[in-house]
Protein backbone atom coordinates (compact mmCIF):
# COMPACT_ATOMS: atom_id res chain seq x y z
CA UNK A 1 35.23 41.79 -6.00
CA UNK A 2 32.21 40.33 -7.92
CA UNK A 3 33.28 38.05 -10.25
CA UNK A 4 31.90 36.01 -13.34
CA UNK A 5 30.14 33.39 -13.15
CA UNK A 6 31.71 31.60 -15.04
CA UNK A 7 35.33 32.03 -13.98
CA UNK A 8 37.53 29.04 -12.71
CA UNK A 9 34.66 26.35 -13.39
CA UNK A 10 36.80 23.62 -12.89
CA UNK A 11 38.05 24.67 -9.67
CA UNK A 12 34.30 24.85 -8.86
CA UNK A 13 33.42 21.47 -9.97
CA UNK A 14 36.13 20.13 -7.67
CA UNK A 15 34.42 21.98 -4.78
CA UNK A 16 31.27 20.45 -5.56
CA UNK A 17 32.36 17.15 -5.62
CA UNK A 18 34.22 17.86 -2.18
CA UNK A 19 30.58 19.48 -1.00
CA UNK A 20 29.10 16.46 -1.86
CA UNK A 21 31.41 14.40 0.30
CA UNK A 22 30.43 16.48 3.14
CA UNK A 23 33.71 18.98 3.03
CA UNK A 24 32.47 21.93 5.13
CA UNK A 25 35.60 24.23 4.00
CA UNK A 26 34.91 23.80 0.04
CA UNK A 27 31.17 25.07 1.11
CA UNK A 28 32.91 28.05 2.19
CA UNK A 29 35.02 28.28 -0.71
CA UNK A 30 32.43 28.07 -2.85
CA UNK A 31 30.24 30.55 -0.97
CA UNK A 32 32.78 33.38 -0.85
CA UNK A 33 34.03 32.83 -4.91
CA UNK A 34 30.13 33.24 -5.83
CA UNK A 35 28.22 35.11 -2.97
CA UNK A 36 29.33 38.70 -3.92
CA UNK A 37 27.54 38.37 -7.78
CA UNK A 38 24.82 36.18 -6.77
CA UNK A 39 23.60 38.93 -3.99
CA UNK A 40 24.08 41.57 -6.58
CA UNK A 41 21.92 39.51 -9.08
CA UNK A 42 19.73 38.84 -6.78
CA UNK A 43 18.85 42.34 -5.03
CA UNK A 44 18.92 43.95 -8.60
CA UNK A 45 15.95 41.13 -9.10
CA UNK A 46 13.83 42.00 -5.53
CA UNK A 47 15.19 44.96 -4.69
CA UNK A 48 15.25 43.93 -1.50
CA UNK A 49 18.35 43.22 0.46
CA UNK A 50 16.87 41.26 3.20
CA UNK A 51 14.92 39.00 0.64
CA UNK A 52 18.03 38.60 -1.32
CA UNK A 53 19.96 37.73 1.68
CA UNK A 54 18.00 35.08 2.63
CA UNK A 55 17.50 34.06 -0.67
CA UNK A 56 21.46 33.61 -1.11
CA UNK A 57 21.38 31.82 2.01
CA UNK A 58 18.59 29.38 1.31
CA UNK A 59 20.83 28.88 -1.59
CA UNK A 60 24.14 27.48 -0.20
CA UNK A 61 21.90 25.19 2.66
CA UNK A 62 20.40 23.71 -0.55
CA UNK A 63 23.98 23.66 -2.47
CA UNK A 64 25.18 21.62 1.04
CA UNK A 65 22.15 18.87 0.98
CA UNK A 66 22.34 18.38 -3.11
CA UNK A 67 25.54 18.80 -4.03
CA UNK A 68 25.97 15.32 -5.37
CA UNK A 69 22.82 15.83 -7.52
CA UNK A 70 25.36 18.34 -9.43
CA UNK A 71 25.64 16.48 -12.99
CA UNK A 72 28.08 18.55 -13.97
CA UNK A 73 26.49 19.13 -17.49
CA UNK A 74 26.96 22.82 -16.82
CA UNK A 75 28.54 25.75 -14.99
CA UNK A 76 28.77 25.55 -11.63
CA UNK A 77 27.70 29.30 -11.52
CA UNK A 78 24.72 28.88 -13.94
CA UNK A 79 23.70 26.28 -12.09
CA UNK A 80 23.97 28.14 -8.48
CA UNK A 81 21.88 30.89 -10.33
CA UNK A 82 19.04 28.48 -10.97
CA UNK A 83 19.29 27.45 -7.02
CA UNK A 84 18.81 31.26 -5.82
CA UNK A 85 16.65 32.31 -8.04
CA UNK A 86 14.07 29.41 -7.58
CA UNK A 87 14.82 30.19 -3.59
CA UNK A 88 14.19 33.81 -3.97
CA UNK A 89 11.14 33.49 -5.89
CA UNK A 90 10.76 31.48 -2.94
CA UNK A 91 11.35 34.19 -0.43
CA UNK A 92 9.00 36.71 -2.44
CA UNK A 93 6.10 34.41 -2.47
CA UNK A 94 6.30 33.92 1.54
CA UNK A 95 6.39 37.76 1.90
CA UNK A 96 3.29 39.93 1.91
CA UNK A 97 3.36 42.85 0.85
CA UNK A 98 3.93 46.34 2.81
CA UNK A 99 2.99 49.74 1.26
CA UNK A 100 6.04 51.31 0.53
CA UNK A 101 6.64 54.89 2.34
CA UNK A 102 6.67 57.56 -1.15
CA UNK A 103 11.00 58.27 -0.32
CA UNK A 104 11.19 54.49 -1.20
CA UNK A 105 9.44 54.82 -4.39
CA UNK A 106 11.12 57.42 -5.48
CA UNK A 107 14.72 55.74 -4.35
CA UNK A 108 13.59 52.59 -6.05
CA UNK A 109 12.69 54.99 -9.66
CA UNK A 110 15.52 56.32 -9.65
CA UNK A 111 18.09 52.82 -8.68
CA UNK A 112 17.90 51.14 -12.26
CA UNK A 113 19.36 47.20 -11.81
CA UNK A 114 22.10 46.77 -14.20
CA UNK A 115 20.09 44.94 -16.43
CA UNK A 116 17.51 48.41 -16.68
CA UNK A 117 20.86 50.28 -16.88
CA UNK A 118 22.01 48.22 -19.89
CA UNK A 119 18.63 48.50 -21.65
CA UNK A 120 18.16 52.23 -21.35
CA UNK A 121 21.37 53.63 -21.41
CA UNK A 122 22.73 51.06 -24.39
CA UNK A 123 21.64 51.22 -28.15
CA UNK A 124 18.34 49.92 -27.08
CA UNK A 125 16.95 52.66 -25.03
CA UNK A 126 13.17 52.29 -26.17
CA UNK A 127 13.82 48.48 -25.77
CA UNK A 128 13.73 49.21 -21.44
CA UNK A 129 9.95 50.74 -21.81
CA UNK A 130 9.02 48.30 -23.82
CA UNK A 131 10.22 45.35 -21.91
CA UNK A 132 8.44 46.89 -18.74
CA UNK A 133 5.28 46.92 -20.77
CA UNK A 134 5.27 43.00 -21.21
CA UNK A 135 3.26 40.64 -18.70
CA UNK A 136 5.82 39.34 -15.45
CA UNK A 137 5.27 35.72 -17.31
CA UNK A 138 6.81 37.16 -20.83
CA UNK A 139 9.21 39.39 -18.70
CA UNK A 140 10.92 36.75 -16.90
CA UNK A 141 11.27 34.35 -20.29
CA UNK A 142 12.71 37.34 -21.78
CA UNK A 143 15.19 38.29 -19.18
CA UNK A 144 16.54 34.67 -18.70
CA UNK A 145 17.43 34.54 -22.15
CA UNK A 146 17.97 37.57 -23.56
CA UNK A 147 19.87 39.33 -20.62
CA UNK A 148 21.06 36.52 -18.97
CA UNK A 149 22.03 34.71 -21.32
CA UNK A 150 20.15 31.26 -20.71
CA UNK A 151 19.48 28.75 -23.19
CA UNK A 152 15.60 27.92 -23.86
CA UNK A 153 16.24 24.55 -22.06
CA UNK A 154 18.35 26.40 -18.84
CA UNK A 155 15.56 29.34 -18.70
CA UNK A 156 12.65 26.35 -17.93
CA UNK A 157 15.07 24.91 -15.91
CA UNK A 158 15.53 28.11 -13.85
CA UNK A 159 11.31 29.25 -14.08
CA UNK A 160 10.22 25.54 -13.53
CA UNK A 161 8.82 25.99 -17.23
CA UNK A 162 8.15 23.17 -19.65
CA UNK A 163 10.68 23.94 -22.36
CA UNK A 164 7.58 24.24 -24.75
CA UNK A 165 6.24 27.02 -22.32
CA UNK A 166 9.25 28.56 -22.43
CA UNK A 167 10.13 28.93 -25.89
CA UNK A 168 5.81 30.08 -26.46
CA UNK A 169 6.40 32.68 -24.24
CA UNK A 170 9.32 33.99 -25.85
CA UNK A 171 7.61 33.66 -28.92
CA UNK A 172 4.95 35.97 -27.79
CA UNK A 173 7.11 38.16 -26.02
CA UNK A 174 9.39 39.07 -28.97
CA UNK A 175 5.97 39.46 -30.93
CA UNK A 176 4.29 41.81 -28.17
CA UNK A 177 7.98 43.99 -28.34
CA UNK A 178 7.89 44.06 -32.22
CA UNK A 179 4.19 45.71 -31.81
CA UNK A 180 5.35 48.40 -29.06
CA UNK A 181 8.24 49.18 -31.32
CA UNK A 182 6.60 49.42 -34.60
């Protein structure tokens, strides 16, 4: 079952604070309450399961050697999501690319990512074109905030952004959509 983020935080704090006190069995705990949404999340981002897997992986060895760096000034799960996705933009940047065989493509056109499937198939179907018009810089401000719900401060958090940068980019992303849309 994939479940929230956000679900049973304080359990998860106390898991973290056994992590950090080198508690193999909450790492494990931990792992299976958030692995099965953060590899959805994350393949839906790559679209590639091997990437993602690794990425989710890198995650947890990271979770293991910081957990007492956790403040605790947010969710546990928001701030897991910041670990993998800084570890699979991570994996993406070690991997070169590979042409793609055409049945791929075509598999790959026609698997939307929930957040594509929300977009097109909600009240904001011209929204999904437009959004896939925008620069990957203005994309991935957008989709932090906008679809996944991150605060300006979280989103640089996540990208590695000045919050300035952040909140510019936004800027110019909501202006670029208003022109597409007009």
């Amino acid at each position: 079952m994939i479940r929230a983020p956000d679900a049973h935080d304080a359990e998860d704090r106390a898991l973290v604070a056994r992590i950090a006190r080198g508690d193999r069995s909450a790492l494990e705990q931990l792992y299976r309450r958030h692995a099965p949404w953060m590899i959805a999340r994350l393949e839906s981002r790559c679209g590639n399961p091997d990437q993602a897997d690794l990425a989710l992986q890198d995650t947890f060895v990271s979770v293991w050697k910081s957990a007492k760096s956790y403040r605790g000034d947010g969710q546990v799960g928001a701030w897991l999501w910041g670990i993998g996705v800084r570890r699979l933009i991570d994996q993406v940047r070690k991997r070169t690319p590979t042409p793609l065989p055409p049945q791929a493509i075509q598999r790959y056109d026609q698997a939307m990512s929930f957040e594509d499937a929300l977009i097109d198939n909600g009240a904001h179907g011209p929204m999904g074109a437009a959004l896939r018009r925008l620069p990957p810089d203005l994309q991935s401000v957008l989709i932090a905030t906008a679809i996944d719900g991150l605060t300006t401060k979280e989103a640089a958090h996540l990208l590695g952004l000045p919050q300035g940068t952040v909140k510019t980019r936004l800027m110019r992303a909501r202006k670029q959509l208003q022109e597409v849309l007009s």
